[in-house]
Protein backbone atom coordinates (compact mmCIF):
# COMPACT_ATOMS: atom_id res chain seq x y z
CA UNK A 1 17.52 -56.11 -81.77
CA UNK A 2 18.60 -53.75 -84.26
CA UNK A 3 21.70 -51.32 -83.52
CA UNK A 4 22.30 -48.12 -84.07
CA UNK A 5 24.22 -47.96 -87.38
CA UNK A 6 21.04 -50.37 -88.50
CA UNK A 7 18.51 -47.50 -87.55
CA UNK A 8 21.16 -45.07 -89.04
CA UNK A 9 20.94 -46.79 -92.13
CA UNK A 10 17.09 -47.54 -92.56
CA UNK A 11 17.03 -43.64 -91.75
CA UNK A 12 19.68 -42.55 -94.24
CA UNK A 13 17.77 -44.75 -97.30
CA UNK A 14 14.25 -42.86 -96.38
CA UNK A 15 16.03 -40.15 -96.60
CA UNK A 16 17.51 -40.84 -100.00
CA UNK A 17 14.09 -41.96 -101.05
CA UNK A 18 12.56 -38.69 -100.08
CA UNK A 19 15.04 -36.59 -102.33
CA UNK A 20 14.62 -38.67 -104.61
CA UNK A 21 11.24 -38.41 -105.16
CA UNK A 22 11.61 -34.81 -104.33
CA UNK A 23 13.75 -33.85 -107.71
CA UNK A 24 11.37 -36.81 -109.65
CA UNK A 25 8.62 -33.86 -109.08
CA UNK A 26 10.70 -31.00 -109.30
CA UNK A 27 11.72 -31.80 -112.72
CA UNK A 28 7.88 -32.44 -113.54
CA UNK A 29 7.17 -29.40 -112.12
CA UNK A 30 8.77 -27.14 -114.87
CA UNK A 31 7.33 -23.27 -115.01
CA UNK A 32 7.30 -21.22 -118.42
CA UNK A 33 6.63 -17.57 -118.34
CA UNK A 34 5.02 -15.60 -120.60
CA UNK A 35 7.19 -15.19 -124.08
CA UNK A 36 8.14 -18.77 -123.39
CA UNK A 37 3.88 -19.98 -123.66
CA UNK A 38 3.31 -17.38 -125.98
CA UNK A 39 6.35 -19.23 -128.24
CA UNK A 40 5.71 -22.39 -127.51
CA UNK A 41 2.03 -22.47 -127.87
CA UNK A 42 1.61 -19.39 -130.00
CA UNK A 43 -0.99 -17.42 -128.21
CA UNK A 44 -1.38 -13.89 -128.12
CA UNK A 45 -0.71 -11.66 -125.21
CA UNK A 46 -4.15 -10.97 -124.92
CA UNK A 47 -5.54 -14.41 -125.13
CA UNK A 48 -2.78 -15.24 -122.04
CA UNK A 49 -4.30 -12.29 -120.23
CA UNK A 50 -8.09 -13.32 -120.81
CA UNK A 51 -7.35 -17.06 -119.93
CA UNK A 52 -5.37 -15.60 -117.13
CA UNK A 53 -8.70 -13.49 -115.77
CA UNK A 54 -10.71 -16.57 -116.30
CA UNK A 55 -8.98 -18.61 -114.52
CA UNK A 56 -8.94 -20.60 -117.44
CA UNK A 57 -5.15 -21.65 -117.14
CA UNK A 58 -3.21 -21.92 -114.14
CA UNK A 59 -0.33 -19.25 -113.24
CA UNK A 60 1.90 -17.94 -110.37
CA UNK A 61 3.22 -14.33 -110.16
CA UNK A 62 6.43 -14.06 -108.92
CA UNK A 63 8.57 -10.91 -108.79
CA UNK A 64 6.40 -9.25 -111.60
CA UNK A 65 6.55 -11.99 -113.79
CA UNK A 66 3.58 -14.62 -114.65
CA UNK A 67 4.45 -18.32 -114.49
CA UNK A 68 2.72 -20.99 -115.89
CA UNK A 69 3.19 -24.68 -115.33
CA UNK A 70 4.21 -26.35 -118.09
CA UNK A 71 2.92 -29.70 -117.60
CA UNK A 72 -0.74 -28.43 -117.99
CA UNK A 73 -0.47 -27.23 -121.60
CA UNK A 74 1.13 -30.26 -122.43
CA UNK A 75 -1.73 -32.53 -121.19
CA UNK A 76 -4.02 -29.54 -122.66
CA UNK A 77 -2.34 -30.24 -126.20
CA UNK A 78 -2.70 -34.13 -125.53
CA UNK A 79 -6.31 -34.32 -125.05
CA UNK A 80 -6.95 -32.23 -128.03
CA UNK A 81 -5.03 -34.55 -130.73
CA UNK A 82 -6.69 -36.62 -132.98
CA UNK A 83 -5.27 -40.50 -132.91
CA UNK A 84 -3.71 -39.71 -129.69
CA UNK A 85 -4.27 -43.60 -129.17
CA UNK A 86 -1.00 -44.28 -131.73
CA UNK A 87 1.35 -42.13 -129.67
């Protein structure tokens, strides 16, 4: 029969496996705005805005400002190199 500082335990390591993989995905879940994709990735403003309207890119608005996850023009960029299979 397990006691009670075993079920404490058991409870405390799910728990530290939970924030673990909590920060695992909020550090793959990084968010650029605007100037920051528009640096990075050099496209225009107006090119953001079209992609934007056709829901060609995925975004968040938050307090005025657009966010876009980063992780998705990095896998956009991936696909698109040639002799991606050396990386």
């Amino acid at each position: 029969m397990k006691t009670e500082v075993d079920i404490l335990k058991t409870e405390i390591h799910e728990l530290r496996s939970t924030i673990d993989k909590l920060q695992e995905n909020a550090n793959n879940s990084i968010w650029l705005d605007s100037s920051d994709i528009k640096q990075f990735y050099h496209i225009s403003d107006s090119t953001l805005i079209r992609y934007r309207k056709e829901n060609k890119i995925p975004y968040t608005k938050l307090g005025g400002r657009f966010l876009y996850p980063k992780k998705f023009f990095t896998e956009s960029l991936m696909a698109k190199m040639e002799n991606k299979e050396l990386l």
